[in-house]
Structures are given as C-alpha cells and as structure tokens.
C-alpha atoms as a PDB file:
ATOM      1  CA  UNK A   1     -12.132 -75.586   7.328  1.00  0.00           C
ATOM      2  CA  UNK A   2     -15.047 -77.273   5.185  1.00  0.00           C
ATOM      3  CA  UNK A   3     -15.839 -74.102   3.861  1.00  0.00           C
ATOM      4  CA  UNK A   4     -17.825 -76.004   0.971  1.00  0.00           C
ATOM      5  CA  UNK A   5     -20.171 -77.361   4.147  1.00  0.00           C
ATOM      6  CA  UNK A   6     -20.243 -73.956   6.060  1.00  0.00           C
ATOM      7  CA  UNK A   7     -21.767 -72.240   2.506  1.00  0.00           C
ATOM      8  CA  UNK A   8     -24.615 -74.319   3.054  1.00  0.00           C
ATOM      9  CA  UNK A   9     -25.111 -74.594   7.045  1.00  0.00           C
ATOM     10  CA  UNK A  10     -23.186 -71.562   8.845  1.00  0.00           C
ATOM     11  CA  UNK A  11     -20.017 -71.890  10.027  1.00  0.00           C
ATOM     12  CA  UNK A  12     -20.707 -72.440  13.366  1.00  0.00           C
ATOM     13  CA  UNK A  13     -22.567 -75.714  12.470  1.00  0.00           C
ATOM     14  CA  UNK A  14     -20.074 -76.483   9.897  1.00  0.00           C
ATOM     15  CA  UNK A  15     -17.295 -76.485  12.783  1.00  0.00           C
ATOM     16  CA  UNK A  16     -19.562 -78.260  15.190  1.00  0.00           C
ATOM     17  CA  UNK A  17     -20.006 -81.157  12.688  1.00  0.00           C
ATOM     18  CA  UNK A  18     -16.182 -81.389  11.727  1.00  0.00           C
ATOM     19  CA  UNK A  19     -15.185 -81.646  15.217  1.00  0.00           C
ATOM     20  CA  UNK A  20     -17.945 -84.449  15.573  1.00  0.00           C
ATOM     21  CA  UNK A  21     -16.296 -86.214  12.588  1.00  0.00           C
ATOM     22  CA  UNK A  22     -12.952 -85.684  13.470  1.00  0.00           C
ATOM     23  CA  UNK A  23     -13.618 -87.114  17.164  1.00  0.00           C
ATOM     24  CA  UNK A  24     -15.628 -89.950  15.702  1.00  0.00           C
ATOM     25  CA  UNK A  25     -12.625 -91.103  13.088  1.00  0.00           C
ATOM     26  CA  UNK A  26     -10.088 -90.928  15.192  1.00  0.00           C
ATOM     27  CA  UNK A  27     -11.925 -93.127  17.797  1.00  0.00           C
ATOM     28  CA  UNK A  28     -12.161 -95.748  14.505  1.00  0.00           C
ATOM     29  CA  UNK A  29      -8.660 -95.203  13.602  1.00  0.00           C
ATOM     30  CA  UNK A  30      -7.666 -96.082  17.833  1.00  0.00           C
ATOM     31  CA  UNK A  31      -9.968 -99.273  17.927  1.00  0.00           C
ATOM     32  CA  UNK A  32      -8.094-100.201  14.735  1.00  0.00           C
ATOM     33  CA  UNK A  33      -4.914-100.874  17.061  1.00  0.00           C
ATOM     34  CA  UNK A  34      -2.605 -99.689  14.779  1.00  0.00           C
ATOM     35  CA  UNK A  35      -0.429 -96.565  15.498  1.00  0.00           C
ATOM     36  CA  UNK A  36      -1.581 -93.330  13.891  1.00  0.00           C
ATOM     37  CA  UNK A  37      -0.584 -89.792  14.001  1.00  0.00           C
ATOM     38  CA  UNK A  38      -2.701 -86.880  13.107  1.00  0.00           C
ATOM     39  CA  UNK A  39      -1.409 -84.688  10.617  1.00  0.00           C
ATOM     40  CA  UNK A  40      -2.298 -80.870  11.115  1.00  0.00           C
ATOM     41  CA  UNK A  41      -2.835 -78.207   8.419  1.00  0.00           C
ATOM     42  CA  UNK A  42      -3.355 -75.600  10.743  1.00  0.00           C
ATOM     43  CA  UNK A  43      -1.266 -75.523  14.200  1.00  0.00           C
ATOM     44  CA  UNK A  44      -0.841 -78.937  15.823  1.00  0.00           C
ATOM     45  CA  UNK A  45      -0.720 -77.115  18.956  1.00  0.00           C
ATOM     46  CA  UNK A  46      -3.711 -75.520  18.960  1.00  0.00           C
ATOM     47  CA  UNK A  47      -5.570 -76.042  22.300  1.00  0.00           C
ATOM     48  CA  UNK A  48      -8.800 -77.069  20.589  1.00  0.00           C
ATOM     49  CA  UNK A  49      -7.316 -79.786  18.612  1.00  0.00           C
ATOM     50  CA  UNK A  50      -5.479 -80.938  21.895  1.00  0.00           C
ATOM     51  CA  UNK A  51      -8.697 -81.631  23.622  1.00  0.00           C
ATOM     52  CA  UNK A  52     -10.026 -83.811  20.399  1.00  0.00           C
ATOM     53  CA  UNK A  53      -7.051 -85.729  19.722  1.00  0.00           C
ATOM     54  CA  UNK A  54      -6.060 -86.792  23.522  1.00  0.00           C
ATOM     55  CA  UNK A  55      -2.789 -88.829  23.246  1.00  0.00           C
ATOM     56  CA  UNK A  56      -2.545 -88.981  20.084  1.00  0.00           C
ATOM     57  CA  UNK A  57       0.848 -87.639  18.077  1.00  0.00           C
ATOM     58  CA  UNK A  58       0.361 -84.531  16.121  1.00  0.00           C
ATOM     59  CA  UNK A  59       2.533 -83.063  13.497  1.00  0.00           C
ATOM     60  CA  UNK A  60       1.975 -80.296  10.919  1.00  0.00           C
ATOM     61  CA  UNK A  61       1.590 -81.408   7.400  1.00  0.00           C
ATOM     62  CA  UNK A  62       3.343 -78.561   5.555  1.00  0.00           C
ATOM     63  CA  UNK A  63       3.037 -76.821   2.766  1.00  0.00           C
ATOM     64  CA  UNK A  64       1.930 -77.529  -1.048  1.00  0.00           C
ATOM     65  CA  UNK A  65      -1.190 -78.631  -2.149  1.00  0.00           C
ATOM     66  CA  UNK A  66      -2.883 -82.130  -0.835  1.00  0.00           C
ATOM     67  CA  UNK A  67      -0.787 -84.497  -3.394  1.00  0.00           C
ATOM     68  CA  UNK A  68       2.323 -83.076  -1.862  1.00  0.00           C
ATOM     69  CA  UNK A  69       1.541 -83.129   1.330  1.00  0.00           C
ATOM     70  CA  UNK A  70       0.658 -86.284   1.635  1.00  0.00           C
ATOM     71  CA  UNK A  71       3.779 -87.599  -0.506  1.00  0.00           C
ATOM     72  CA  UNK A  72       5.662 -85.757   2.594  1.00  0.00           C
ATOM     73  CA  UNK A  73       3.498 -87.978   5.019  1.00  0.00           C
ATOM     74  CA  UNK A  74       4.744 -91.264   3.249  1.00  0.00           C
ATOM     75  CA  UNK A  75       8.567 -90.085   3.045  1.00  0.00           C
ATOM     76  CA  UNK A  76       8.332 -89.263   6.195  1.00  0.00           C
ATOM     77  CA  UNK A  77       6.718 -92.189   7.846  1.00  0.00           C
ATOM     78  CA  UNK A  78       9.286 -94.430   5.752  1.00  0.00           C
ATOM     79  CA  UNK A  79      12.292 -92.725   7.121  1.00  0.00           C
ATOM     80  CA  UNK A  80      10.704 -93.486  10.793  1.00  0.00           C
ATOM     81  CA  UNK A  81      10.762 -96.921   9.870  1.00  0.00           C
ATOM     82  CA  UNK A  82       7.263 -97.797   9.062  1.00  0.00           C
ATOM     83  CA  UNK A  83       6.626-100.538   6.797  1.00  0.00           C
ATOM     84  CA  UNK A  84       3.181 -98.852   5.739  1.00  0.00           C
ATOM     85  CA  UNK A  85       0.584 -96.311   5.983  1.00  0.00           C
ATOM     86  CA  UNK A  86      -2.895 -95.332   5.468  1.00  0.00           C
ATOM     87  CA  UNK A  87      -4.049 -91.958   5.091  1.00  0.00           C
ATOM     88  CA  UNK A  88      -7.749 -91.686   6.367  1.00  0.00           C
ATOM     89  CA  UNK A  89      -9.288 -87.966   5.902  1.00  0.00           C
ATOM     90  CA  UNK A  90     -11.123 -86.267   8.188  1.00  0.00           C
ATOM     91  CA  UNK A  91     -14.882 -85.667   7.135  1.00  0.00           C
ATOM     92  CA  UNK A  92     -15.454 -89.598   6.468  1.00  0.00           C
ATOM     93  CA  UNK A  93     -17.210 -90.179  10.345  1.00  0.00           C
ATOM     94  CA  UNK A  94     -18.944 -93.588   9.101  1.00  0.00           C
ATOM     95  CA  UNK A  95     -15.623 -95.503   8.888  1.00  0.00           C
ATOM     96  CA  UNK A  96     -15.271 -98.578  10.232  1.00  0.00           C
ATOM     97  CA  UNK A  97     -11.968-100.261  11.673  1.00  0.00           C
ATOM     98  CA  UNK A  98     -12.371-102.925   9.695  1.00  0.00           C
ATOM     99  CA  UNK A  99     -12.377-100.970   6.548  1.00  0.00           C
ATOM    100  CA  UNK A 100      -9.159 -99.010   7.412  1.00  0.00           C
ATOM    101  CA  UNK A 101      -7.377-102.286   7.965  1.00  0.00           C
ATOM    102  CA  UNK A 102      -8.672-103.931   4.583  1.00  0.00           C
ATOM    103  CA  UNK A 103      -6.495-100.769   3.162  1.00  0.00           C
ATOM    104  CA  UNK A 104      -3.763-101.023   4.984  1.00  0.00           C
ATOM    105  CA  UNK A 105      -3.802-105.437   4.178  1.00  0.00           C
ATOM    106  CA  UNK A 106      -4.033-104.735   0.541  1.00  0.00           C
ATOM    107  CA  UNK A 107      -0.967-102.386   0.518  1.00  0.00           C
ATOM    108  CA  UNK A 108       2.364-103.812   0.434  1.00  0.00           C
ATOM    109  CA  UNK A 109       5.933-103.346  -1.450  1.00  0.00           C
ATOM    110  CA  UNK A 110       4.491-101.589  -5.039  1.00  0.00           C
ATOM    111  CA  UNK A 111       0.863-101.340  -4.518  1.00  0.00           C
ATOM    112  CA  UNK A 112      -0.999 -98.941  -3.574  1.00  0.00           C
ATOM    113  CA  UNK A 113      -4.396 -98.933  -2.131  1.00  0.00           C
ATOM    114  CA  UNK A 114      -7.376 -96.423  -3.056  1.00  0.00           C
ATOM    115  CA  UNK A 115     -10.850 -96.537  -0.972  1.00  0.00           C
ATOM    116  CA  UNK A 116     -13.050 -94.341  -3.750  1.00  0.00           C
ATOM    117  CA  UNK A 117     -15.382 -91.630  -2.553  1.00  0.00           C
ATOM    118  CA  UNK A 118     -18.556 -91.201  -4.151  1.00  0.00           C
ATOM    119  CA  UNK A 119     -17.686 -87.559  -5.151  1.00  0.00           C
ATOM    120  CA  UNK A 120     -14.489 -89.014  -7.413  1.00  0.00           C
ATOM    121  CA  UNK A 121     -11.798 -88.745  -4.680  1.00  0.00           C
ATOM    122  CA  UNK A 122     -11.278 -91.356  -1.956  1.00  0.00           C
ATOM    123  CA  UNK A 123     -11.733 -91.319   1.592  1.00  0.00           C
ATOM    124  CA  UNK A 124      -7.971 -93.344   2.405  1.00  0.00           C
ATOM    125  CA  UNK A 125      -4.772 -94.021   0.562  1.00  0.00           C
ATOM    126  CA  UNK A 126      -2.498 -96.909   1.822  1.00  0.00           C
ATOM    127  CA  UNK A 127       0.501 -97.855   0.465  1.00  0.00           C
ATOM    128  CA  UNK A 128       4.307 -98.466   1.077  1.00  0.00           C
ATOM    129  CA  UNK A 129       6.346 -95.949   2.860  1.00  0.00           C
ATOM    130  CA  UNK A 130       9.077 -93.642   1.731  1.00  0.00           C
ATOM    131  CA  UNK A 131       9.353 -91.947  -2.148  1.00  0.00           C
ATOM    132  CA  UNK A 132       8.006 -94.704  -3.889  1.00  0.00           C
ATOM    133  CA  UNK A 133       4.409 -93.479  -3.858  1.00  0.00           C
ATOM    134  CA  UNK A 134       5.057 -89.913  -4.812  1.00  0.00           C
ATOM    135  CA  UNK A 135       4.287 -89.723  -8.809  1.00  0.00           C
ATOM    136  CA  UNK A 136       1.250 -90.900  -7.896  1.00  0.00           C
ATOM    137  CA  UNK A 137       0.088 -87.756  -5.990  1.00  0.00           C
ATOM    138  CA  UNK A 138       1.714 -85.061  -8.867  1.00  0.00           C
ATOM    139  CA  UNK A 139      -0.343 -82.730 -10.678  1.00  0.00           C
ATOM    140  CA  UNK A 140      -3.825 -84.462  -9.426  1.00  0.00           C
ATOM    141  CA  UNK A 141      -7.111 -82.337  -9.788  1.00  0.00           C
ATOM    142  CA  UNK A 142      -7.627 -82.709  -5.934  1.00  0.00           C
ATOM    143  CA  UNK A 143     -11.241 -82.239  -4.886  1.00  0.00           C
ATOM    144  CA  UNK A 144     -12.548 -82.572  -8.314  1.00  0.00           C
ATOM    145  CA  UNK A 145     -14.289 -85.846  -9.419  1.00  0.00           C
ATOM    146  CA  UNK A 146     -11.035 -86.783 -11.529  1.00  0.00           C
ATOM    147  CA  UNK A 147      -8.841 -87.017  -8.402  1.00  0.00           C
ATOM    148  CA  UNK A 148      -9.499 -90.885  -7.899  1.00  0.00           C
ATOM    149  CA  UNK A 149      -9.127 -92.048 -11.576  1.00  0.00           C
ATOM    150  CA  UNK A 150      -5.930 -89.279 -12.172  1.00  0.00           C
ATOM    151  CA  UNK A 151      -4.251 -90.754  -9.011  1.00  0.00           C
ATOM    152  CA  UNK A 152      -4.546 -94.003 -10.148  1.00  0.00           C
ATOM    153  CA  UNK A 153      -2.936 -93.428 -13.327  1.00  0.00           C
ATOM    154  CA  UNK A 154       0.003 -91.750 -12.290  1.00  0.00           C
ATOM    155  CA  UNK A 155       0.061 -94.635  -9.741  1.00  0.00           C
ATOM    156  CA  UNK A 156       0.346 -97.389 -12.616  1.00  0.00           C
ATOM    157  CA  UNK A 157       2.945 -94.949 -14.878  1.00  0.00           C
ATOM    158  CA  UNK A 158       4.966 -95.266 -11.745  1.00  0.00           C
ATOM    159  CA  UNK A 159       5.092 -98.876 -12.086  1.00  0.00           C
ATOM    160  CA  UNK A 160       3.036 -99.041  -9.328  1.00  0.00           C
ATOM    161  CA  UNK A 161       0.004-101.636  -9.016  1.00  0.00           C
ATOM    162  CA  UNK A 162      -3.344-100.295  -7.928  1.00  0.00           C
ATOM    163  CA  UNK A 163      -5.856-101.612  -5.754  1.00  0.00           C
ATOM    164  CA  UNK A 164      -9.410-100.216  -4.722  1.00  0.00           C
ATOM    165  CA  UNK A 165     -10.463-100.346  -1.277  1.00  0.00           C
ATOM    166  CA  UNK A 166     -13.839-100.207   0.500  1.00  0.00           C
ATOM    167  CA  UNK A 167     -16.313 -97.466  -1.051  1.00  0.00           C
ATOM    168  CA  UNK A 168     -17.201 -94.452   0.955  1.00  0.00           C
ATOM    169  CA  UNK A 169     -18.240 -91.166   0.980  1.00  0.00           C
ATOM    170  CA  UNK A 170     -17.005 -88.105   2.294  1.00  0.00           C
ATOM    171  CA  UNK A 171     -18.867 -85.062   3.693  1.00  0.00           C
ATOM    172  CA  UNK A 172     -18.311 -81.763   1.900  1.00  0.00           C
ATOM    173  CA  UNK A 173     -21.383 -80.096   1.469  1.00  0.00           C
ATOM    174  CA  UNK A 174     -24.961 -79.281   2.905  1.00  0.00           C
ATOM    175  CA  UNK A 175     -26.625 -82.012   0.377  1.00  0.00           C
ATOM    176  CA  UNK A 176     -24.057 -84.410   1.929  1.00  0.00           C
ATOM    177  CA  UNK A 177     -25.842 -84.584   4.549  1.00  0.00           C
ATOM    178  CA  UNK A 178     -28.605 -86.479   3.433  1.00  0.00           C
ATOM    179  CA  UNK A 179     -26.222 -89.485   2.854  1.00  0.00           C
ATOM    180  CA  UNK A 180     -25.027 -89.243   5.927  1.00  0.00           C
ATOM    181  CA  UNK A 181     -28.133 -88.999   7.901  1.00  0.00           C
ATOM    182  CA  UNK A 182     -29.246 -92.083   5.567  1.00  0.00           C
ATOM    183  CA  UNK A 183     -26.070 -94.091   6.125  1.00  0.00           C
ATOM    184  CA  UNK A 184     -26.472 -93.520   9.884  1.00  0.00           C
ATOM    185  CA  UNK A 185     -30.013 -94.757   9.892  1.00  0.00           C
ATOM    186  CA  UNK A 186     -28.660 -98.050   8.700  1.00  0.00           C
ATOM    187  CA  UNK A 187     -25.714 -98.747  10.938  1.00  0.00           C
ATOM    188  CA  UNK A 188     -25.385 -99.662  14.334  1.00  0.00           C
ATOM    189  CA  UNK A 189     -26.603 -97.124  16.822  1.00  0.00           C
ATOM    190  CA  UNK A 190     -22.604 -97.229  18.626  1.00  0.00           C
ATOM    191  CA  UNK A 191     -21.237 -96.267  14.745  1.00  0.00           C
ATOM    192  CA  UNK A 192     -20.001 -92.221  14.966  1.00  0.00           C
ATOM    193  CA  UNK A 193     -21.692 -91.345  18.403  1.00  0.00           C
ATOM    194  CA  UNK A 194     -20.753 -87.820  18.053  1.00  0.00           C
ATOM    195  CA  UNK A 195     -21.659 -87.307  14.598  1.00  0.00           C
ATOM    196  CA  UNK A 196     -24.965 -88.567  15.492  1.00  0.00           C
ATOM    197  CA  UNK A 197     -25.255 -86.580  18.545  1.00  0.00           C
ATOM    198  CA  UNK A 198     -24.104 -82.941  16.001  1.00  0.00           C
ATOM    199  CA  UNK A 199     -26.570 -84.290  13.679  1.00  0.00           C
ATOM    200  CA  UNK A 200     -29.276 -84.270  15.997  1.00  0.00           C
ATOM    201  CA  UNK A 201     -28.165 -80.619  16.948  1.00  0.00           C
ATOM    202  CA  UNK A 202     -28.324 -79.752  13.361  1.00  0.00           C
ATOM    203  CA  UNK A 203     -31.479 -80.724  13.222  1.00  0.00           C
ATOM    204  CA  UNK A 204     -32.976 -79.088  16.025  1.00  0.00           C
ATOM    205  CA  UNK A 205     -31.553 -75.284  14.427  1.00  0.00           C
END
C-alpha cells in the first residue's frame, strides 16, 4: 500500500503515515453518525486492521480494478437496503464530517456526487445505491489526472446528473506532504490527531 508515498519516504514511514490516516478518517467518518463499513483490499481479517478499525464492519472489496470495485460497493449496499452511499478513500486524513455529509446531501435518486482531488481524482463518491451508478465507473483512467473529468462523463452518458462536492486533496506522494503539513497548520489543532502526531515522527527521521 501507497507505494507511490513509500518511493519517496521508506516504507516503514509510508505504513506509519497510512495507518495515521486511516485511523484519523475513520474517526471523521464515526462522528459523521452515519453507518459505514470499511471495505478491504487486502484481508479484512487481518489482525492489524482489527486494532484500527474497532467495531467497525469490514468486508473485502474484490477483485477488478477501482471503477469496479466500487460499482460492487454500490450494488451491494443497494441490495442491503441502503438508500445511499459515500465512498471516502483512505489517504484523505483532513476530512471533515461535515464535508462527507454535504456528499452524501447532494446525492439522491440520479445524481451522483464527486468531491475533486487536486491531483484529478476525488477524494469521495456519493450517490444512489444499487446498478444505477455503474457506467459511470467503466473504463476510467484511475489514478491519472483524467479520472475526475472521465467519471463524470460516463456519469452524464448514463443519464445521470453530476454534482461536485467539497475540494480536497489526497496524499500519494512524498511532495504531498507539504500540503498536508500546510493544511494542518491551518486547521484546528483536534483535526487528524494521529496524522499530526506521524507527521511529527516523520519529521524527527
């Protein structure tokens, strides 16, 4: 995992800072009061992962690239009955509850709702649940700066209506770091207390 970030750090520190932004999103996504799961691409099992998510549900996400997997995700989450759902990655730790719910409010029957990245992805995807959603995640250049703007228009040839969310930025690689040290500096000291704390780490190496 965050292999791009480990080229540029180690992988040591590159695991130390994921699980830092892991812990710190899913404490956003919990204050948020809305009920999540946390969908695995490794084993959802695995001891480590156990002691970061706490009671959280797990399940694995499956095979296929990121487009299908999270098209899976939605089908799934609509045959479970959920109205709607927001897909928040993992390596966004400055996310606010607020933000997540903005996503989730501007979702609804037909729309979908896109928070961009600043690399030309996006950091959450809400929208309907069940099959509806699905064109929109086929043959998308994921983690290239087209994935936003490719997603969106297979969104609208689906009939679909898009909607942008709050902007953020994800954390991929050593220069991303920077942003995220900056970002920090301008928030509220209680915003991503373990990312702060792995940051601090980072900088003591």
């Amino acid at each position: 995992m965050k292999t791009r970030l480990a080229a540029g750090v180690g992988e040591a520190a590159a695991l130390a800072l994921h699980r830092a932004f892991l812990t710190d999103v899913l404490a956003t996504v919990r204050a948020t009061g809305v009920p999540a799961l946390v969908s695995v691409a490794g084993d959802p099992d695995d001891p480590a992962l156990l002691a970061l998510t706490g009671e959280l549900p797990r399940e694995a996400q499956g095979g296929g690239d990121l487009g299908e997997r999270m098209a899976r995700a939605f089908a799934h989450a609509g045959a479970d009955g959920v109205e709607r759902l927001a897909i928040v990655g993992s390596d966004h730790p400055t996310v606010r509850p607020e933000e997540i719910l903005a996503c989730l409010e501007a979702a609804g029957p037909g729309t979908l709702c896109l928070a961009p990245a600043a690399d030309g992805g996006y950091w959450c995807v809400a929208g309907p649940s069940g099959d509806a959603v699905e064109p929109a995640f086929r043959d998308v250049a994921w983690s290239t700066p087209r994935a936003l703007e490719e997603t969106e228009a297979r969104a609208r040839a689906a009939g679909l209506t898009v909607v942008r969310g709050p902007a953020g930025f994800d954390v991929d690689r050593e220069s991303d770091l920077d942003r995220l040290e900056r970002a920090l500096s301008a928030a509220p000291e209680t915003l991503a207390p373990a990312t702060r704390a792995a940051m601090a780490r980072q900088r003591e190496r």
